[in-house]
C-alpha atoms as a PDB file:
ATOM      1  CA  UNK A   1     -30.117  38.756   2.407  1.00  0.00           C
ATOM      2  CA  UNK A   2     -28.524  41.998   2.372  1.00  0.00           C
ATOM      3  CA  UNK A   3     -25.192  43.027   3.561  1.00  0.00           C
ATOM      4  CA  UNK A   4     -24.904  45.737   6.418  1.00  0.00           C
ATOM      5  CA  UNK A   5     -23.449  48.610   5.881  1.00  0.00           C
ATOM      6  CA  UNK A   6     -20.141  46.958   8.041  1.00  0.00           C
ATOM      7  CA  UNK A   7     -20.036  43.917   6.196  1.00  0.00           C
ATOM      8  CA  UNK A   8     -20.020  45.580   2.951  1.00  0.00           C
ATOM      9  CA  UNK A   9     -17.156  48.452   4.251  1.00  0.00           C
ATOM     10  CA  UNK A  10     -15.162  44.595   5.432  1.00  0.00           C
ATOM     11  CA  UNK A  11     -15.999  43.126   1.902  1.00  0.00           C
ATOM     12  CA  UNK A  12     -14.352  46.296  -0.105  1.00  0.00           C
ATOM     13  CA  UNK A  13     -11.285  46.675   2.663  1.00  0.00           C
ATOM     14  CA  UNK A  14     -10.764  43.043   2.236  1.00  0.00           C
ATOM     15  CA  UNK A  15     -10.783  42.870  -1.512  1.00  0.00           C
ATOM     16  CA  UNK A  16      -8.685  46.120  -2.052  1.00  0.00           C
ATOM     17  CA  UNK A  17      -6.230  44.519   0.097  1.00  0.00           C
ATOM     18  CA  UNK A  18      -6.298  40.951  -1.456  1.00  0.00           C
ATOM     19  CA  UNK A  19      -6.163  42.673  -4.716  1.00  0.00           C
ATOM     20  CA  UNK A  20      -2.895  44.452  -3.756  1.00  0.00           C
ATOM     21  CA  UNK A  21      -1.228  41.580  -2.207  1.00  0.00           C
ATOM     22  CA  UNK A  22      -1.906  39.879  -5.601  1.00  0.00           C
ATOM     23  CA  UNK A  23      -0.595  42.751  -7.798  1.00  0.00           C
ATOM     24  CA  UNK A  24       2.770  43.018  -5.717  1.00  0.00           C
ATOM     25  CA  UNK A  25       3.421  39.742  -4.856  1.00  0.00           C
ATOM     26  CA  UNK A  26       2.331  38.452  -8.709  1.00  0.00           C
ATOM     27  CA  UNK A  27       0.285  35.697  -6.997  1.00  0.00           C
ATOM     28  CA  UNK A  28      -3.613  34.630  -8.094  1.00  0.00           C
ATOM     29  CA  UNK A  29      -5.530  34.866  -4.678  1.00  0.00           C
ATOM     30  CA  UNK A  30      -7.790  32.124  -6.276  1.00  0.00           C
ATOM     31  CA  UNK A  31      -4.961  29.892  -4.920  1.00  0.00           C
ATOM     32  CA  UNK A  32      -4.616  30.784  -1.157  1.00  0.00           C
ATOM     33  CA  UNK A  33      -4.680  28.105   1.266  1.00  0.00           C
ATOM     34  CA  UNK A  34      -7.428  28.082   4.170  1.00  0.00           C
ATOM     35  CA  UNK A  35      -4.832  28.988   6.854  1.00  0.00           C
ATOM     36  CA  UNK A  36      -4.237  31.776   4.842  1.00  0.00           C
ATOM     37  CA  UNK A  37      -7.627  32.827   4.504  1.00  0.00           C
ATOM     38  CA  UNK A  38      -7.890  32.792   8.133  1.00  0.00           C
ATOM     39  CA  UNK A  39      -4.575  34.744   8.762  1.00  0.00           C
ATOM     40  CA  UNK A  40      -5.519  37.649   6.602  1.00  0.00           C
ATOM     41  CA  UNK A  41      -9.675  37.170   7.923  1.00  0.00           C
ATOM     42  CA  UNK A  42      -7.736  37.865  11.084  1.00  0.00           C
ATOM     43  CA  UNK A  43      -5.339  40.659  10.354  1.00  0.00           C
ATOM     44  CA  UNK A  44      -7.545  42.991   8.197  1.00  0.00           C
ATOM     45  CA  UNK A  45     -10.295  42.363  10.959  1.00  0.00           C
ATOM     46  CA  UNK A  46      -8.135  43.179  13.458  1.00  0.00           C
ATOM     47  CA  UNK A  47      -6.833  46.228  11.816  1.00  0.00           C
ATOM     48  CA  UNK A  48      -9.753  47.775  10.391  1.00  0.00           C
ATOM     49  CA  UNK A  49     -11.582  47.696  13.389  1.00  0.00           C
ATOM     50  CA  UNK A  50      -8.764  49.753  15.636  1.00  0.00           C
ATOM     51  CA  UNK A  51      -8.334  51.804  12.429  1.00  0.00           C
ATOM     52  CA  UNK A  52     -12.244  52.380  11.756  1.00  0.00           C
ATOM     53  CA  UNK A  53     -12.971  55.774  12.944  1.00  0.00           C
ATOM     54  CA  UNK A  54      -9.664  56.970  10.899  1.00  0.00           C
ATOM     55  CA  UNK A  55     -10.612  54.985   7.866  1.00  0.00           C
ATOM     56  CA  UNK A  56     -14.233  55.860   7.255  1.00  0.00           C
ATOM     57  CA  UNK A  57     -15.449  55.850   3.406  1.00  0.00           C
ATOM     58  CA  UNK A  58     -12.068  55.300   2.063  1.00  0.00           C
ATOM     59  CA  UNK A  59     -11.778  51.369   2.639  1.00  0.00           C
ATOM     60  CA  UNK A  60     -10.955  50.743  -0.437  1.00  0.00           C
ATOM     61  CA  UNK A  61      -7.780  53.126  -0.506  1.00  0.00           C
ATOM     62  CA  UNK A  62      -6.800  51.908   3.362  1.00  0.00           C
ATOM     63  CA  UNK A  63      -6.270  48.496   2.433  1.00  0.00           C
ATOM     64  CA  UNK A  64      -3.918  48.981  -0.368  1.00  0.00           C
ATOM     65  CA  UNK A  65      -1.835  51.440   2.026  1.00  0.00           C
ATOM     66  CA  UNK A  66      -2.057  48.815   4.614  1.00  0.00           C
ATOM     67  CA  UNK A  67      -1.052  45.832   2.571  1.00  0.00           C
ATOM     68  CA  UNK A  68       1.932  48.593   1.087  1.00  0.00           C
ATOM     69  CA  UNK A  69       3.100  50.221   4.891  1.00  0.00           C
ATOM     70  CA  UNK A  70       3.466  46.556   6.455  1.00  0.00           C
ATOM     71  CA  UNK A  71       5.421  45.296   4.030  1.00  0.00           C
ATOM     72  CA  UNK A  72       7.701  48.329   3.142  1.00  0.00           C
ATOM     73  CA  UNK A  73       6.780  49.032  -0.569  1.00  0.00           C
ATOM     74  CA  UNK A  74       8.028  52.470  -0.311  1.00  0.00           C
ATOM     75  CA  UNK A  75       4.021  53.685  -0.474  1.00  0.00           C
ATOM     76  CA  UNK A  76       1.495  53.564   2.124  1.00  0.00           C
ATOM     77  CA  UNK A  77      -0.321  55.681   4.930  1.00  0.00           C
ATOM     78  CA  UNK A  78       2.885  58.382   4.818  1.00  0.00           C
ATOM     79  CA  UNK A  79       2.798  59.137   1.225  1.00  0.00           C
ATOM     80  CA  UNK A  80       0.789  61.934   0.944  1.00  0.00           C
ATOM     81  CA  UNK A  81      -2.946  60.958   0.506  1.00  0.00           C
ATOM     82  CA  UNK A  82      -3.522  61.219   4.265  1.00  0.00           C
ATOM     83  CA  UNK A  83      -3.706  63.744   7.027  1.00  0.00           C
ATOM     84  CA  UNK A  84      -2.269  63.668  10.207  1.00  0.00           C
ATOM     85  CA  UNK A  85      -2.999  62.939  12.755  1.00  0.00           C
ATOM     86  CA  UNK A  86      -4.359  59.566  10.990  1.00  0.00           C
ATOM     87  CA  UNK A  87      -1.309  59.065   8.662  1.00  0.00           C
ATOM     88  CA  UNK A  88       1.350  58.791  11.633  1.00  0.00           C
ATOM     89  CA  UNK A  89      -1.498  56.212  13.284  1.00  0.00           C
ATOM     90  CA  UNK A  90      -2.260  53.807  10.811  1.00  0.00           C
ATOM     91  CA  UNK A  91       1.535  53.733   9.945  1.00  0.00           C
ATOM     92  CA  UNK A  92       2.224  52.930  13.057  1.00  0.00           C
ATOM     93  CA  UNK A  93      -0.694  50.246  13.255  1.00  0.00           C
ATOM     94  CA  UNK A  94       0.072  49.248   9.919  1.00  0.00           C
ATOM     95  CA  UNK A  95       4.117  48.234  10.990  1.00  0.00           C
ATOM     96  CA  UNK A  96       2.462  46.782  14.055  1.00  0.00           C
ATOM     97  CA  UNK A  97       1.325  43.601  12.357  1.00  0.00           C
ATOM     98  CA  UNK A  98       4.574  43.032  11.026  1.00  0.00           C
ATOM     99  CA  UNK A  99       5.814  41.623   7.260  1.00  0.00           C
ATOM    100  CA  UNK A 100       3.255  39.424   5.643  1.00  0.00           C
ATOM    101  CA  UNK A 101       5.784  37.537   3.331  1.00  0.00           C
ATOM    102  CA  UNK A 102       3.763  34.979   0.592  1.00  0.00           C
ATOM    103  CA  UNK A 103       5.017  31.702  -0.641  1.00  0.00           C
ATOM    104  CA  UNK A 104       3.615  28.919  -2.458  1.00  0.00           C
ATOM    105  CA  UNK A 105       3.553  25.352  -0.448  1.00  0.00           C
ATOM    106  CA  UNK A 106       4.450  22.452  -1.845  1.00  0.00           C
ATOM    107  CA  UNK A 107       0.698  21.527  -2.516  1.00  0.00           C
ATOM    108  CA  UNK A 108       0.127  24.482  -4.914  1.00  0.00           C
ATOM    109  CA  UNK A 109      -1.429  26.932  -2.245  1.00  0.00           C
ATOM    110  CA  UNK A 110      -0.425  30.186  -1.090  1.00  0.00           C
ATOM    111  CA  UNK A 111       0.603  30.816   2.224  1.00  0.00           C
ATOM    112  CA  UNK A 112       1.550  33.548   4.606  1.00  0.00           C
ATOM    113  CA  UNK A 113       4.806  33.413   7.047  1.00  0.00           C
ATOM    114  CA  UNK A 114       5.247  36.103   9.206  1.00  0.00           C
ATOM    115  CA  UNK A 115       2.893  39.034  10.120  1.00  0.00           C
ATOM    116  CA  UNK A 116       0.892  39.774  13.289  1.00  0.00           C
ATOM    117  CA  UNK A 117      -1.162  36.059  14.048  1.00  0.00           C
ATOM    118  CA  UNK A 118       2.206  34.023  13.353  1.00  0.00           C
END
């Protein structure tokens, strides 16, 4: 079966920002745990579709500032690659969901504390 158009622009944000989290945190995403799955399932969901119409055909780059602006990497939607008046609004969306801080549990998963479905 072949992806929709949607499901394919959710598949790219979702990997760009997995991707990210990986390269920042130094984690290997092939480890999360299933409540983290869900969180971030839940939080890119959430964000891309409020953020959609000022996001469209640059997924890919959205996520990574996303995944950057929440958790204060010193890059992100205000650095430069984006125009008002979408920069100031998915900064501001972006800090809405909070710090997304990653640890590894006790069992050897990854999991999330903090951010917007805590």
């Amino acid at each position: 079966m072949e992806k929709t158009k949607l499901q394919q622009q959710m598949d790219d944000f979702m990997s760009s920002y997995l991707e990210t989290m990986a390269f920042t945190e130094e984690v290997d995403t092939a480890k999360l745990s299933n409540e983290m799955c869900v969180q971030v399932l839940r939080e890119c969901g959430t964000f891309y579709l409020r953020a959609a119409r000022h996001i469209a055909g640059r997924e890919v780059e959205a996520a990574h500032d996303f995944w950057l602006t929440r958790n204060r990497h010193g890059a992100g939607f205000w650095d430069g690659d984006w125009e008002e008046p979408a920069c100031s609004i998915l900064d501001a969306l972006s800090e809405e969901f909070g710090e997304a801080c990653v640890y590894q549990g006790d069992d050897g998963f990854l999991y999330q504390s903090g951010g917007w479905f805590q």
